[in-house]
N, C-alpha and C. Protein backbone atom coordinates (compact mmCIF):
# COMPACT_ATOMS: atom_id res chain seq x y z
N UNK A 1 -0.45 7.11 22.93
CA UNK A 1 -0.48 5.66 23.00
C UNK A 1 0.84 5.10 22.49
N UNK A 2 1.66 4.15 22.92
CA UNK A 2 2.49 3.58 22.99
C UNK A 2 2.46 2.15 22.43
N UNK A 3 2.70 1.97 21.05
CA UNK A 3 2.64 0.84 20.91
C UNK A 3 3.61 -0.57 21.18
N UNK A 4 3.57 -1.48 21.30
CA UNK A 4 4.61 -2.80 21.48
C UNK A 4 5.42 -3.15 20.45
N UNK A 5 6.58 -3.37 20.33
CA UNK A 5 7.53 -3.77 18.91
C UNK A 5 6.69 -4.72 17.96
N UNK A 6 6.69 -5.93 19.14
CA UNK A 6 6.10 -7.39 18.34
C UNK A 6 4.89 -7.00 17.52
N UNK A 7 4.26 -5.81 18.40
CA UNK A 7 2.50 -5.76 17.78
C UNK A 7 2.83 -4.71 16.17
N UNK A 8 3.80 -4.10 16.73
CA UNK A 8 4.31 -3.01 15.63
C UNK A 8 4.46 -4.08 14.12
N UNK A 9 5.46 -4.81 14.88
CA UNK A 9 6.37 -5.74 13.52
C UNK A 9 5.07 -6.55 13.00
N UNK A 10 3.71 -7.26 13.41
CA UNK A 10 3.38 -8.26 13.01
C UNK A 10 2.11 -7.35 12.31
N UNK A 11 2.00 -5.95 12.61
CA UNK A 11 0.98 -5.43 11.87
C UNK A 11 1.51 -5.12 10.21
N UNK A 12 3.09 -4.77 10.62
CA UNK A 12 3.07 -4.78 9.16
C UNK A 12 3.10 -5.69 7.95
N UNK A 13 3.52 -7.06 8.85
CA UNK A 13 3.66 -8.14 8.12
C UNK A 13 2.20 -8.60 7.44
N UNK A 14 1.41 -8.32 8.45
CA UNK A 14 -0.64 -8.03 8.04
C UNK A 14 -0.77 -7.27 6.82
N UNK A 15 0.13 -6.26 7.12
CA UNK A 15 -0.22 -5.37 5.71
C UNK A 15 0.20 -5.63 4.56
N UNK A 16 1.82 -5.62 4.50
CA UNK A 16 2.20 -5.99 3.30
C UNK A 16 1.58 -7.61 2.17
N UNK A 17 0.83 -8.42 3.72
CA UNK A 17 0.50 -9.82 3.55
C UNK A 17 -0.92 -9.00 2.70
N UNK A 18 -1.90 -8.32 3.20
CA UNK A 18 -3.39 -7.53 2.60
C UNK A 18 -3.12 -7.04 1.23
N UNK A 19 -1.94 -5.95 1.37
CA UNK A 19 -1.79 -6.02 -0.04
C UNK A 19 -1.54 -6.46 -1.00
N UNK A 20 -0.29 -7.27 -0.80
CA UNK A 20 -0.04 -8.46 -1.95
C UNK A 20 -1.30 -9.34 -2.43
N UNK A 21 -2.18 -9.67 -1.35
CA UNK A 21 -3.25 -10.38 -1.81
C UNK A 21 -4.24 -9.58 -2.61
N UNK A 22 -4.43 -8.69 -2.35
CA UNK A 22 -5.23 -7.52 -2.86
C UNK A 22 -7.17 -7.92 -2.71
N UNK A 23 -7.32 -8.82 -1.62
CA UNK A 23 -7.95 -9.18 -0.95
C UNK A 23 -8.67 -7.98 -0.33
N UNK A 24 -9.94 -7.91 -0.68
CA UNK A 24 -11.10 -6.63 0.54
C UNK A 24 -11.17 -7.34 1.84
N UNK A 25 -11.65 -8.27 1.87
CA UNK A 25 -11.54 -8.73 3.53
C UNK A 25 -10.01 -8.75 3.95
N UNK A 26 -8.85 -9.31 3.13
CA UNK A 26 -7.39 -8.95 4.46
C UNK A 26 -7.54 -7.71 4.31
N UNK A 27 -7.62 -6.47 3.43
CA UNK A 27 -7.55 -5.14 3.38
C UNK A 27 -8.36 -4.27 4.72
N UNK A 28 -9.72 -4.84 4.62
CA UNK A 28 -10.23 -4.61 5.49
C UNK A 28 -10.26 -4.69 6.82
N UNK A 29 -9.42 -5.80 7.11
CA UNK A 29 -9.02 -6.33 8.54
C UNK A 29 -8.02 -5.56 9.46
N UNK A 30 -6.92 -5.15 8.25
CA UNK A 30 -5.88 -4.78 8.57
C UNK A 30 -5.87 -3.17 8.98
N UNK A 31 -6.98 -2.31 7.94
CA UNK A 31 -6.96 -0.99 8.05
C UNK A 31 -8.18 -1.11 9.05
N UNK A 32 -7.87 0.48 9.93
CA UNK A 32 -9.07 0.61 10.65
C UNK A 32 -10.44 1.25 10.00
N UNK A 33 -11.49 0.88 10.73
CA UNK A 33 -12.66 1.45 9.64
C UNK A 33 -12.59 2.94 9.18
N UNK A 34 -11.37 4.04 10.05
CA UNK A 34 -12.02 5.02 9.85
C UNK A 34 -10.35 5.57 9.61
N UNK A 35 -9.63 5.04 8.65
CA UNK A 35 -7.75 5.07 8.58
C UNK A 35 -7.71 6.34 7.49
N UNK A 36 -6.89 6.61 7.59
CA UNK A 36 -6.34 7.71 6.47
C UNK A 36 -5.43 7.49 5.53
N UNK A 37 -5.49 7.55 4.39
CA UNK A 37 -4.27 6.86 4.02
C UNK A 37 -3.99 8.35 2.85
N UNK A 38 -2.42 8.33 3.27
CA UNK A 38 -2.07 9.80 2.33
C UNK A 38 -0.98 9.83 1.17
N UNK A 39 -0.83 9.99 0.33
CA UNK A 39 0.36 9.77 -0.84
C UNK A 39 0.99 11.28 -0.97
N UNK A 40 2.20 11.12 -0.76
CA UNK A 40 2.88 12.26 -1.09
C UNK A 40 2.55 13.14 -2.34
N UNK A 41 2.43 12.18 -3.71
CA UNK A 41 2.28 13.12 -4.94
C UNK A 41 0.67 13.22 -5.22
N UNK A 42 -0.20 13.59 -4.52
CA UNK A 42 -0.89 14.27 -4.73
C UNK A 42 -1.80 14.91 -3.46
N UNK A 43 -1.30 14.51 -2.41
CA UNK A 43 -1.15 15.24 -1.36
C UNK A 43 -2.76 15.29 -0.81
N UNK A 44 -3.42 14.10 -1.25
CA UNK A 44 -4.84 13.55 -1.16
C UNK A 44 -4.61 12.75 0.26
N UNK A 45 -6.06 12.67 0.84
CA UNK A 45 -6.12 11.99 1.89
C UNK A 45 -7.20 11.05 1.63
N UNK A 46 -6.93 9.39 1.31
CA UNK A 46 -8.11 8.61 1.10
C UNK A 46 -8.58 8.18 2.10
N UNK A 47 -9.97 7.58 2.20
CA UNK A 47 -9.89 6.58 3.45
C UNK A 47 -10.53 5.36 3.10
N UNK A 48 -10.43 4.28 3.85
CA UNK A 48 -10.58 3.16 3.96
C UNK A 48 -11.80 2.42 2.71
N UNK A 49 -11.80 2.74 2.27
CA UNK A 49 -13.19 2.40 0.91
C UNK A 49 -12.16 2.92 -0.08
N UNK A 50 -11.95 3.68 -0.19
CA UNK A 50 -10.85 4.33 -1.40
C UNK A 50 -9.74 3.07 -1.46
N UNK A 51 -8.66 3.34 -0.70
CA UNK A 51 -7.67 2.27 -0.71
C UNK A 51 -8.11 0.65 -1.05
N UNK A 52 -8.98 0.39 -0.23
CA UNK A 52 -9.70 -0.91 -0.68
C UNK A 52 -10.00 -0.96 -1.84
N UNK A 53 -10.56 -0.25 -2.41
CA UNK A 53 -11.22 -0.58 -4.16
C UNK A 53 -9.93 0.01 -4.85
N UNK A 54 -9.01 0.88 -4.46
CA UNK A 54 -7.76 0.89 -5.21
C UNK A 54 -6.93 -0.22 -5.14
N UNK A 55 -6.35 -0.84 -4.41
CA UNK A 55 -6.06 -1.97 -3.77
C UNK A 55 -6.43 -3.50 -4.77
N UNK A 56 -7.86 -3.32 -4.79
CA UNK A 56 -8.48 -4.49 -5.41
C UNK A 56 -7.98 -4.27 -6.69
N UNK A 57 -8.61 -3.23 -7.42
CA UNK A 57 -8.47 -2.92 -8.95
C UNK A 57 -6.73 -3.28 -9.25
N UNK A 58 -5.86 -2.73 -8.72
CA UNK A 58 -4.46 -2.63 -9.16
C UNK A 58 -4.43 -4.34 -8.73
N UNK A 59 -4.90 -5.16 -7.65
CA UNK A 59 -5.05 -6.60 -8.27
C UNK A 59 -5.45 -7.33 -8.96
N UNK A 60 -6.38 -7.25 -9.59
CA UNK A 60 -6.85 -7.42 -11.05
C UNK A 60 -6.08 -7.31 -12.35
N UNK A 61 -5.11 -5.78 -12.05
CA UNK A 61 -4.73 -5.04 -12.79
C UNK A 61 -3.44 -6.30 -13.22
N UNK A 62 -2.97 -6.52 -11.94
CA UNK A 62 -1.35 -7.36 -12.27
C UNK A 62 -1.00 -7.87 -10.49
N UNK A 63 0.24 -8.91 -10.94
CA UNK A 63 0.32 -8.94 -9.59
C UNK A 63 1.15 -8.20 -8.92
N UNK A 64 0.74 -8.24 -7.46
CA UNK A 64 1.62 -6.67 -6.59
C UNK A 64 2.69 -7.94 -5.46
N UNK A 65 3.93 -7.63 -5.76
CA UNK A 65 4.69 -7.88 -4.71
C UNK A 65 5.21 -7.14 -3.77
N UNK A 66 5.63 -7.03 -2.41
CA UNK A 66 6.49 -6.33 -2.00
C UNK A 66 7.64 -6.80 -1.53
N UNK A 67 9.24 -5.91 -1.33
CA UNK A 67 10.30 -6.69 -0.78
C UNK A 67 10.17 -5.62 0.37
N UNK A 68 10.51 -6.22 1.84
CA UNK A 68 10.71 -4.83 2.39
C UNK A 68 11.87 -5.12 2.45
N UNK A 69 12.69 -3.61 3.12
CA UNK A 69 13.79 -3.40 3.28
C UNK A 69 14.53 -2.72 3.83
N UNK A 70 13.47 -1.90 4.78
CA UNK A 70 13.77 -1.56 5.95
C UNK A 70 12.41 -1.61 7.16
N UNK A 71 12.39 -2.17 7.99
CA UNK A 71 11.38 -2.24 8.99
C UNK A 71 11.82 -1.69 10.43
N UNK A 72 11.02 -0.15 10.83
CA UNK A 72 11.78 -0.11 12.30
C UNK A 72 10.44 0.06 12.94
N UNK A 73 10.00 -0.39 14.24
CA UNK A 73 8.75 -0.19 14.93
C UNK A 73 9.25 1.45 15.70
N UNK A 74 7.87 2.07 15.78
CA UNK A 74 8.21 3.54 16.17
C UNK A 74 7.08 3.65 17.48
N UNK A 75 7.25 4.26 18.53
CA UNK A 75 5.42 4.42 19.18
C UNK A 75 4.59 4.77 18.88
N UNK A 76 4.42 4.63 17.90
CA UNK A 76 2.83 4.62 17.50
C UNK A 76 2.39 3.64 16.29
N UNK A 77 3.83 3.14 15.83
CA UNK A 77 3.33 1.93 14.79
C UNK A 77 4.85 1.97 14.09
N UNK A 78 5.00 2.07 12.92
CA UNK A 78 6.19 1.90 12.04
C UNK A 78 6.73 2.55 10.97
N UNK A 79 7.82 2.49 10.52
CA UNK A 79 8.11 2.92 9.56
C UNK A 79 8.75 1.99 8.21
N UNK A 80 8.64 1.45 7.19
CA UNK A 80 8.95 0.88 6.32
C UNK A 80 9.36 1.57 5.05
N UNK A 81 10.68 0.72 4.66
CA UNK A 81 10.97 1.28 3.11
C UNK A 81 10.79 -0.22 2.28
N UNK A 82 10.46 0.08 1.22
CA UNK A 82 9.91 -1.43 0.15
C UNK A 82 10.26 -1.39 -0.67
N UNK A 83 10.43 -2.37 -1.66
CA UNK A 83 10.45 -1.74 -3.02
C UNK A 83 9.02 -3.11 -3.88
N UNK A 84 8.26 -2.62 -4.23
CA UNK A 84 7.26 -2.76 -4.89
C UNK A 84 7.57 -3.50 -6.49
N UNK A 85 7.16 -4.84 -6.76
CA UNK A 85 6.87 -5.00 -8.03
C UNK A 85 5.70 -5.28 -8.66
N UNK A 86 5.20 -4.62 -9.73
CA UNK A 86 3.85 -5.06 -10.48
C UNK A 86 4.23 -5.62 -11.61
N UNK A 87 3.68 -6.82 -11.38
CA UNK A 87 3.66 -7.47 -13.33
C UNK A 87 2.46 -7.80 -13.54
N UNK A 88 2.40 -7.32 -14.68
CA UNK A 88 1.43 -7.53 -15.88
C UNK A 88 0.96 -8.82 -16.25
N UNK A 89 -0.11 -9.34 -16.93
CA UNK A 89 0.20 -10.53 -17.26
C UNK A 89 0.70 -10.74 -18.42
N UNK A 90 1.20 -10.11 -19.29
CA UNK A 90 2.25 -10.00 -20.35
C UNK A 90 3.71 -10.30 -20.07
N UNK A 91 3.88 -10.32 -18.59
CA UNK A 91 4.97 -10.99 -17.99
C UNK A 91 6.15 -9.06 -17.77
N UNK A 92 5.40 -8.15 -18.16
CA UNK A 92 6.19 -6.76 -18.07
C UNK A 92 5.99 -6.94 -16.53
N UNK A 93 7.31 -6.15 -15.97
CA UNK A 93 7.42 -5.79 -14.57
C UNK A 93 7.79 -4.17 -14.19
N UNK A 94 7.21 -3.94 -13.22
CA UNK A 94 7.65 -2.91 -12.80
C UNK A 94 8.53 -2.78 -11.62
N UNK A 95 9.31 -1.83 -10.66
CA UNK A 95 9.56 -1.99 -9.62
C UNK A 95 9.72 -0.96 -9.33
N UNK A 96 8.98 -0.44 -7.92
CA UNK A 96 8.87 1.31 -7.49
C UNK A 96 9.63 0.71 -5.81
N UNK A 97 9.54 2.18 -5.68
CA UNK A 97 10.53 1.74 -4.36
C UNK A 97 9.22 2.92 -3.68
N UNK A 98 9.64 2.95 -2.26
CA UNK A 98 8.33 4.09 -1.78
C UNK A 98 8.81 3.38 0.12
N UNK A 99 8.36 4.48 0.56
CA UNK A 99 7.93 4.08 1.93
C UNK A 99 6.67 4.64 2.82
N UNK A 100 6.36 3.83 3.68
CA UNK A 100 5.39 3.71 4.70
C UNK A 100 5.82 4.47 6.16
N UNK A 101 5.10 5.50 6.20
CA UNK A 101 5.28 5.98 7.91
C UNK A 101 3.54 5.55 8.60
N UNK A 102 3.56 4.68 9.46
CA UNK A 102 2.40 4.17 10.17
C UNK A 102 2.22 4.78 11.28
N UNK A 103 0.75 4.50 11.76
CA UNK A 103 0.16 4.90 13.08
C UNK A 103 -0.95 3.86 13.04
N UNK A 104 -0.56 3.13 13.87
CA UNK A 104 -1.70 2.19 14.40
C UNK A 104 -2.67 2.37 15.40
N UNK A 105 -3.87 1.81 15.57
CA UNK A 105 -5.25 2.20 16.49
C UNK A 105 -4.47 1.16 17.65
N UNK A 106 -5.54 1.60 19.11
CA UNK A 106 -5.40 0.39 20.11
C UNK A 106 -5.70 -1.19 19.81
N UNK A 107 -6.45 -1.11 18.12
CA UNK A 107 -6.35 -2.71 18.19
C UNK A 107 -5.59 -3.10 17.19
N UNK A 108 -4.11 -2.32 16.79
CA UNK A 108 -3.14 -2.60 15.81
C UNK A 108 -3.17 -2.52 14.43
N UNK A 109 -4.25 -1.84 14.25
CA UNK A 109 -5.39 -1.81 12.94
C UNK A 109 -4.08 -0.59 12.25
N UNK A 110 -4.21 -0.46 11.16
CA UNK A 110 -3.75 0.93 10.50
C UNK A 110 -4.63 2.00 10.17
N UNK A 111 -4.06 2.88 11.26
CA UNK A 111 -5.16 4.19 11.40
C UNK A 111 -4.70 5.51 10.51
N UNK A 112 -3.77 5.65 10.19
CA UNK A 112 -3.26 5.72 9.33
C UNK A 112 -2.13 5.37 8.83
N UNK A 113 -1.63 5.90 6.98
CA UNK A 113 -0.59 5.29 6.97
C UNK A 113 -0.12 6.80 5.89
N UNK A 114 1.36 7.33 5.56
CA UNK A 114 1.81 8.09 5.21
C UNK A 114 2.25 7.63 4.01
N UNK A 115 2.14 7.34 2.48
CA UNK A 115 3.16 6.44 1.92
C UNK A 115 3.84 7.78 1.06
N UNK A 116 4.88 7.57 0.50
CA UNK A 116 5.82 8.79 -0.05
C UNK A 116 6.75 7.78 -0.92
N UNK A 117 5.98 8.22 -2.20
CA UNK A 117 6.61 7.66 -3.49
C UNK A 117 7.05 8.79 -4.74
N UNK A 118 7.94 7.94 -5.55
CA UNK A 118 8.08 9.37 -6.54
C UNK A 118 7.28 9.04 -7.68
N UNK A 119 6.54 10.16 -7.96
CA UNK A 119 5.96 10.21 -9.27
C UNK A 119 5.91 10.06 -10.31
N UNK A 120 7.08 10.14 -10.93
CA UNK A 120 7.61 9.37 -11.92
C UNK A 120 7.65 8.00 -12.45
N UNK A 121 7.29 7.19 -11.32
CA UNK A 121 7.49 5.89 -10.81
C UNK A 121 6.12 5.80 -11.60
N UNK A 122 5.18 6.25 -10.37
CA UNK A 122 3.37 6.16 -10.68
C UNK A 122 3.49 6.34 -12.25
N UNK A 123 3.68 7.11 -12.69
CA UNK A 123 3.29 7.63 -13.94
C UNK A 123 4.21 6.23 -15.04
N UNK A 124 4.95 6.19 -14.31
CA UNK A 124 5.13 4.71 -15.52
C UNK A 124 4.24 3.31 -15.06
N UNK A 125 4.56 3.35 -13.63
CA UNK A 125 3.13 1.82 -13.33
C UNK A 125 1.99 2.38 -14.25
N UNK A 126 1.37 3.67 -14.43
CA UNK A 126 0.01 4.25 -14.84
C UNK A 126 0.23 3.52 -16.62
N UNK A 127 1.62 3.82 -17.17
CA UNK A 127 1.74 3.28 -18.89
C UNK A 127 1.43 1.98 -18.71
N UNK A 128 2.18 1.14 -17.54
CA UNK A 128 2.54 0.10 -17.96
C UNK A 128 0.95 -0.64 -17.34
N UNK A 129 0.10 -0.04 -17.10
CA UNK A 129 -1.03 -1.05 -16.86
C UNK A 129 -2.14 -0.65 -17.92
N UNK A 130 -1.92 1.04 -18.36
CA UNK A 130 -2.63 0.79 -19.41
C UNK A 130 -2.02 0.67 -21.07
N UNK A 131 -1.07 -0.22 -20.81
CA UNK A 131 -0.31 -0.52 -22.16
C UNK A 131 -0.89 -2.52 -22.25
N UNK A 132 -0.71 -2.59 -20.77
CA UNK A 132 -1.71 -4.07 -20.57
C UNK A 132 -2.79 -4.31 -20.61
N UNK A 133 -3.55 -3.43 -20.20
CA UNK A 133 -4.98 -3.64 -20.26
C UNK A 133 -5.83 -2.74 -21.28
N UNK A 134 -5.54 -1.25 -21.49
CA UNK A 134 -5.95 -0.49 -22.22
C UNK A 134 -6.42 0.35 -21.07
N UNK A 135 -6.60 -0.22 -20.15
CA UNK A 135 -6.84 1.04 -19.07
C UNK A 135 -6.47 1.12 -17.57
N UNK A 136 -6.59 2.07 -16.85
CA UNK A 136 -5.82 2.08 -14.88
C UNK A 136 -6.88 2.03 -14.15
N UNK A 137 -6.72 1.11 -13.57
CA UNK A 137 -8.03 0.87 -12.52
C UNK A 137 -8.06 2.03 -11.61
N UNK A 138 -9.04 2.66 -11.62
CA UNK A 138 -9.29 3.72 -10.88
C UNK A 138 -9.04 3.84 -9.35
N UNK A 139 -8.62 5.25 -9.39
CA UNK A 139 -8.14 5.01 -7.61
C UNK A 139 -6.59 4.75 -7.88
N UNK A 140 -6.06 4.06 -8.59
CA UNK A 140 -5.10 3.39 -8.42
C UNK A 140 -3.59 4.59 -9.13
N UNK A 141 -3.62 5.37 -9.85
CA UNK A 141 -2.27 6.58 -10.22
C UNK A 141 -3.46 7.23 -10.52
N UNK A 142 -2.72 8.82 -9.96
CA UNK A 142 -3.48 10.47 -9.62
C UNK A 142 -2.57 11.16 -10.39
């Protein structure tokens, strides 16, 4: 399957828009019911209920921005590099950098998504949310 640029470019703008909100219904909209979603450092494959309640919790947790900073549409969906900030409400920030290799369904949904971050990174978002809260919303650093 061959996807379209425009449909490519505006799914991700869906996504990065789902996550920042950390919203279950945009989350839900955006991923397909039956998506994969895989992290390099621990080489786990979640799916769509996982990410969602990870997703939610790390919004609760603090707020999630993203910058992107590289966007190329590929046939079958996209590839993105970001760089990620979480702050606390203590006003602490974080900023991870990571990227997205996508594959979108026939209805632009994210069927899966590849993300590849460094660990090091996780493992300090993991201090710095339970240095804020006393604890890491589950799902959310492995």
């Amino acid at each position: 399957m061959s996807v379209n640029r425009d449909a490519s470019l505006q799914a991700a703008g869906a996504l990065r828009r789902a996550i920042e909100s950390a919203s279950p219904e945009q989350l839900n909209e955006v991923y397909a019911e039956d998506a994969v979603i895989w992290h390099n450092t621990d080489l786990v494959e979640l799916n769509r209920a996982d990410i969602v309640a990870a997703v939610v919790g790390l919004g609760a947790a603090c707020d999630i921005s993203m910058e992107v900073r590289q966007l190329d549409a590929t046939d079958s969906g996209f590839f993105q590099t970001q760089e990620w900030t979480f702050r606390v409400p203590s006003g602490e920030s974080l900023s991870v950098p990571s990227a997205f290799v996508v594959t979108l369904d026939e209805d632009q949904r994210v069927a899966r998504l590849d993300e590849y971050v460094d660990s090091a990174a996780l493992a300090a978002l993991g201090d710095l949310l339970a240095g804020s809260s006393g604890e890491v919303p589950a799902g959310v650093v492995r």
